[in-house]
C-alpha atoms as a PDB file:
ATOM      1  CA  UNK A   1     -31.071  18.207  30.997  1.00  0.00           C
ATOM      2  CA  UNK A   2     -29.181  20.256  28.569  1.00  0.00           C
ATOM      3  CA  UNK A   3     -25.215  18.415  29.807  1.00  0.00           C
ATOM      4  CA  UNK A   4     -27.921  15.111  29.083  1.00  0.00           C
ATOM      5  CA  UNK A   5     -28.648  16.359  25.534  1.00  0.00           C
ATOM      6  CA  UNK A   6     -24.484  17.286  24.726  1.00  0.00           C
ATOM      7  CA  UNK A   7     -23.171  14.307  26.104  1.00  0.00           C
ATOM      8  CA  UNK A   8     -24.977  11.047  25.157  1.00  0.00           C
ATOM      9  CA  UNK A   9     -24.491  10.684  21.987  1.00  0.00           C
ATOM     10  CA  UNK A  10     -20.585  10.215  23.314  1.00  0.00           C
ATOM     11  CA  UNK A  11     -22.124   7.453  25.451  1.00  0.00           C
ATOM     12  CA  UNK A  12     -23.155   4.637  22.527  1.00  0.00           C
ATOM     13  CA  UNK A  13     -19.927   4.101  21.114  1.00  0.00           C
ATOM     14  CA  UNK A  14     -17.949   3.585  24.178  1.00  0.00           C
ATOM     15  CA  UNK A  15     -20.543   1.536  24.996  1.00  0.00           C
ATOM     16  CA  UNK A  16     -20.416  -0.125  21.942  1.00  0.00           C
ATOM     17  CA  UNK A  17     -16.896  -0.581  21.993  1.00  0.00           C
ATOM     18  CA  UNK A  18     -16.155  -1.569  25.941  1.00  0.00           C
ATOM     19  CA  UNK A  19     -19.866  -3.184  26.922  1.00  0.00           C
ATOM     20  CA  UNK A  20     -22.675  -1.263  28.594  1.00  0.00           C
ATOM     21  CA  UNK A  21     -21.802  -2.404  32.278  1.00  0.00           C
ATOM     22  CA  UNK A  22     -17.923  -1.143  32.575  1.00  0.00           C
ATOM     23  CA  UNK A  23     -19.088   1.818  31.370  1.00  0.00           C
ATOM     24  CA  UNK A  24     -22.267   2.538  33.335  1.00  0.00           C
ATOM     25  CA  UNK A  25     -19.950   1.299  36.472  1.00  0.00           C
ATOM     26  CA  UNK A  26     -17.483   4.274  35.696  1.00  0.00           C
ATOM     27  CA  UNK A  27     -19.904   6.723  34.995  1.00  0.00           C
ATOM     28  CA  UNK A  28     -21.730   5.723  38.504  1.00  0.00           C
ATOM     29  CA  UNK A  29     -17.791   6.180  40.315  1.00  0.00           C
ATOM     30  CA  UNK A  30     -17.375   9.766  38.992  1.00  0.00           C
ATOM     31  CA  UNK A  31     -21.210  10.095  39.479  1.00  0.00           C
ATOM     32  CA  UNK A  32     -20.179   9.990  43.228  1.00  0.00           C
ATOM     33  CA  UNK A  33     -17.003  12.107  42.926  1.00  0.00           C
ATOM     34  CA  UNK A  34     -18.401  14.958  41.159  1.00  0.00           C
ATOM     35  CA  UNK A  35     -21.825  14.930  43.807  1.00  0.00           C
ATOM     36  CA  UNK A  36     -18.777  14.863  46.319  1.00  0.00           C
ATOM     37  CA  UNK A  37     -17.813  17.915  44.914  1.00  0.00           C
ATOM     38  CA  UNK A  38     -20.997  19.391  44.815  1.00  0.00           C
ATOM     39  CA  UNK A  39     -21.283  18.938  48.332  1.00  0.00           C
ATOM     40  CA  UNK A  40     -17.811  20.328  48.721  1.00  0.00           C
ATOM     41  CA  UNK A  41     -17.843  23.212  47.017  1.00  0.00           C
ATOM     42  CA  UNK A  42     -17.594  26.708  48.187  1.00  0.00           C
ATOM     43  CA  UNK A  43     -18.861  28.926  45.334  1.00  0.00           C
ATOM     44  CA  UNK A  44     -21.834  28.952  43.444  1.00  0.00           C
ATOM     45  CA  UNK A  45     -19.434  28.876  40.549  1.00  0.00           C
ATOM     46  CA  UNK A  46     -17.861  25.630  42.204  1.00  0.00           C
ATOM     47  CA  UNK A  47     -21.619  23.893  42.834  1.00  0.00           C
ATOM     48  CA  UNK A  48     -22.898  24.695  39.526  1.00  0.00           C
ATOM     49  CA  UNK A  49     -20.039  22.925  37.413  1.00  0.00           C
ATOM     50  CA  UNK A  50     -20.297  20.226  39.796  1.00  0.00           C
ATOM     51  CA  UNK A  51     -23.787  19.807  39.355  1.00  0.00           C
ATOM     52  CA  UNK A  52     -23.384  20.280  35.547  1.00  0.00           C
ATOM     53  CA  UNK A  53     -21.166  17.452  35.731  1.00  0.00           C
ATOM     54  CA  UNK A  54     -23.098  14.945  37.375  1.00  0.00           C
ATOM     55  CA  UNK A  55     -26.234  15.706  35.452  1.00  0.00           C
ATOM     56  CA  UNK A  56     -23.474  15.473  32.347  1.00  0.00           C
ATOM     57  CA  UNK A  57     -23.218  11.570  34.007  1.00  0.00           C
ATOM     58  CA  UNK A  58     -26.426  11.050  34.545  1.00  0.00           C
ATOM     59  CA  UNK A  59     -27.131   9.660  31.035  1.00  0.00           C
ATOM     60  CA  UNK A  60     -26.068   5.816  30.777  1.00  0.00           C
ATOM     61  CA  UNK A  61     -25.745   3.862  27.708  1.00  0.00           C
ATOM     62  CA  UNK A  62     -28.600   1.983  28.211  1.00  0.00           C
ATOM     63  CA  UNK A  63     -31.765   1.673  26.874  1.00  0.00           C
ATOM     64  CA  UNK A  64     -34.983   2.902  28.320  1.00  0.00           C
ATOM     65  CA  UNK A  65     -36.728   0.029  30.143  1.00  0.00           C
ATOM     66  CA  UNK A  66     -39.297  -0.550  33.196  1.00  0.00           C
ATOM     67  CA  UNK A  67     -36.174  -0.812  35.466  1.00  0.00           C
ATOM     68  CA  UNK A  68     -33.366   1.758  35.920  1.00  0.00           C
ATOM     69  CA  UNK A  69     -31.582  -1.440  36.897  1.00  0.00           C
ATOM     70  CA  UNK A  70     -31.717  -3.588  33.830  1.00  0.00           C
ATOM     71  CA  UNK A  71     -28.268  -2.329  31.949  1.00  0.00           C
ATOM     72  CA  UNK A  72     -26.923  -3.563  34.959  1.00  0.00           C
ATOM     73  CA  UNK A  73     -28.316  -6.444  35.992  1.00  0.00           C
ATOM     74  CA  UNK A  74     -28.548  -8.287  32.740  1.00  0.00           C
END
């Protein structure tokens, strides 16, 4: 939650400036590389910068709404 609390504010403009969906699409592709990683790794140092990183993805530029689908989906 903390990587969540550093690195959305980064989110809105590029979202702003390049549309919601390119950029959740992106952040979803090295969603899956750095979980890769994670299940790759082999240190603790190694899985908990991984994990740091995903969780750093895990924020999307889109608003809060009943589905985790919407930004997406239109």
């Amino acid at each position: 939650m903390a990587t969540e609390a550093v690195i959305a504010p980064f989110y809105a403009p590029i979202g702003d400036k390049y549309g919601r969906r390119p950029v959740v699409l992106v952040l979803i592709a090295f969603w899956g590389v750095f979980a890769m990683g994670f299940g790759l790794s082999g240190s603790v140092i190694t899985a908990v910068v991984m994990r740091g990183c995903c969780e750093s993805l895990y924020t999307a530029p889109c608003p809060r709404t009943d589905s985790q689908w919407d930004c997406l989906l239109g």
